[in-house]
N, C-alpha and C. Protein backbone atom coordinates (compact mmCIF):
# COMPACT_ATOMS: atom_id res chain seq x y z
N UNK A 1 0.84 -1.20 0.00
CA UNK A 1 0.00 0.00 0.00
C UNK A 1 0.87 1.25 0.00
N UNK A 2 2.08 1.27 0.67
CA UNK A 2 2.72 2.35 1.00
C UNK A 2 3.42 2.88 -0.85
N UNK A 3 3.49 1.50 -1.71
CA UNK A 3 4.01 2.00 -3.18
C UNK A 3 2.77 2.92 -3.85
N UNK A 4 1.90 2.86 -3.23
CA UNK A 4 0.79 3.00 -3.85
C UNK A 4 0.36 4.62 -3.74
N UNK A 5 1.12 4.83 -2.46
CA UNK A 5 0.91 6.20 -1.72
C UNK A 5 2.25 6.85 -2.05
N UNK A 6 3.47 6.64 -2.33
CA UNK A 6 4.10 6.97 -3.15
C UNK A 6 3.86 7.57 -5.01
N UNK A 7 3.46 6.80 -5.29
CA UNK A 7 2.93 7.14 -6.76
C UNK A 7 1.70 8.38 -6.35
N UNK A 8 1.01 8.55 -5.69
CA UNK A 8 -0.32 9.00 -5.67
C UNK A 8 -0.07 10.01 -4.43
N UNK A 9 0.24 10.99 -4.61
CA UNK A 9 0.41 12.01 -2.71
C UNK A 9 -0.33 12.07 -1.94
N UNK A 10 -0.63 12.95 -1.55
CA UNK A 10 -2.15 13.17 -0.69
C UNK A 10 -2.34 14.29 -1.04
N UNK A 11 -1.99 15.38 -1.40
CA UNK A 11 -2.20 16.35 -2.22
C UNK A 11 -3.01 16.30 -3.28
N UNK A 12 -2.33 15.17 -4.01
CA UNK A 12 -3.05 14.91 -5.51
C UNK A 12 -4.38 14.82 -5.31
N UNK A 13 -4.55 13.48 -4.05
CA UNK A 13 -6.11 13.20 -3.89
C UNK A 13 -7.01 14.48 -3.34
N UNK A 14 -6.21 15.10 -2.34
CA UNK A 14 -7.11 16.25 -2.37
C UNK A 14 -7.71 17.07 -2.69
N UNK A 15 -6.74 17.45 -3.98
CA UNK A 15 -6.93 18.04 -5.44
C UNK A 15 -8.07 17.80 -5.78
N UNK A 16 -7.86 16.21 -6.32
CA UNK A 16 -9.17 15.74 -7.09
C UNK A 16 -10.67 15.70 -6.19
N UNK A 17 -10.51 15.29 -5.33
CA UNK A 17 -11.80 15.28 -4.59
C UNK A 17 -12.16 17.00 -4.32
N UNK A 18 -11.45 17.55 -4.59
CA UNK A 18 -12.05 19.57 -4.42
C UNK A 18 -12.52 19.57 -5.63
N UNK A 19 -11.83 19.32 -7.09
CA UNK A 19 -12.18 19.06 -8.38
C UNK A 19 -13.52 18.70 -8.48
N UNK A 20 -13.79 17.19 -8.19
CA UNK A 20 -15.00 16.61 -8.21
C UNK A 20 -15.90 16.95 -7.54
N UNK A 21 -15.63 17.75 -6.12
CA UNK A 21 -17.00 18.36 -5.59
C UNK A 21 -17.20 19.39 -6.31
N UNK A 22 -16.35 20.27 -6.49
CA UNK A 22 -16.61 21.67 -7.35
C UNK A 22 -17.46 21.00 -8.73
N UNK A 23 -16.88 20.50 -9.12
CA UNK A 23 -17.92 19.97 -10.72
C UNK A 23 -19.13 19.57 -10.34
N UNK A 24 -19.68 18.78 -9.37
CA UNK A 24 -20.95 18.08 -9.43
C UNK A 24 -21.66 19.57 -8.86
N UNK A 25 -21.19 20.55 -7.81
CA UNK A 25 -22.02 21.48 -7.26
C UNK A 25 -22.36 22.38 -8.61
N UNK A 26 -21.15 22.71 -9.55
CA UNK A 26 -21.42 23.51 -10.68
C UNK A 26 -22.50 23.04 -11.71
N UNK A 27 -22.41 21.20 -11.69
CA UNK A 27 -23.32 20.89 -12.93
C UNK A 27 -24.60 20.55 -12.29
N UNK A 28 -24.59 20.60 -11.04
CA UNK A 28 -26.10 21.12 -10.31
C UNK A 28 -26.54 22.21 -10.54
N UNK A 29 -25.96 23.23 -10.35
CA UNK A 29 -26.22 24.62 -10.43
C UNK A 29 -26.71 24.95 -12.48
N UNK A 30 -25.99 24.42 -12.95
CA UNK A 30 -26.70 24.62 -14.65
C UNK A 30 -27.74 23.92 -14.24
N UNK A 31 -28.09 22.30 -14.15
CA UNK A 31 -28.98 21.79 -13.95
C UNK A 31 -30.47 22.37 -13.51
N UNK A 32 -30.17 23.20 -12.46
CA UNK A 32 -31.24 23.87 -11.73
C UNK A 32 -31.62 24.88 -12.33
N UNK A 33 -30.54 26.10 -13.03
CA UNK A 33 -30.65 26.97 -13.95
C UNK A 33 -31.87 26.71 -14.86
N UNK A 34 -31.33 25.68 -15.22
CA UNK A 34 -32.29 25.17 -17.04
C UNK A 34 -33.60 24.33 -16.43
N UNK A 35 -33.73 23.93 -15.55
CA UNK A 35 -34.93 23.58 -15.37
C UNK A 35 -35.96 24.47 -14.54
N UNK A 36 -35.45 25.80 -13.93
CA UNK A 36 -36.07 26.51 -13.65
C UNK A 36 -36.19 27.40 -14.89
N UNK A 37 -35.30 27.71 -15.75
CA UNK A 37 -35.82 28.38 -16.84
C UNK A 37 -36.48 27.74 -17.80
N UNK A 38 -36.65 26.71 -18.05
CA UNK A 38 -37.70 25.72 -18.88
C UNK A 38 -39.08 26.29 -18.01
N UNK A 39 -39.16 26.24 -17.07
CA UNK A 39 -40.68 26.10 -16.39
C UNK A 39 -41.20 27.33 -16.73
N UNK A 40 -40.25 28.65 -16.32
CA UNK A 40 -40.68 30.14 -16.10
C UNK A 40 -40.99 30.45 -17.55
């Protein structure tokens, strides 16, 4: 496990998991956009 955490930092992962929350909150936010502007 420890080669594994070598190749991969903890930085990196933190990175990505800020990445991936930021994207799903953003493609919620269009999401909600366009289906509140479909309705109105």
């Amino acid at each position: 496990m420890s080669n594994l955490e070598e190749k991969f930092p903890r930085a990196l992962w933190v990175r990505l998991i800020i990445y991936i929350a930021v994207g799903h909150v953003f493609a919620a936010f269009l999401f909600l956009l366009f289906e509140l502007g479909g309705k109105g």
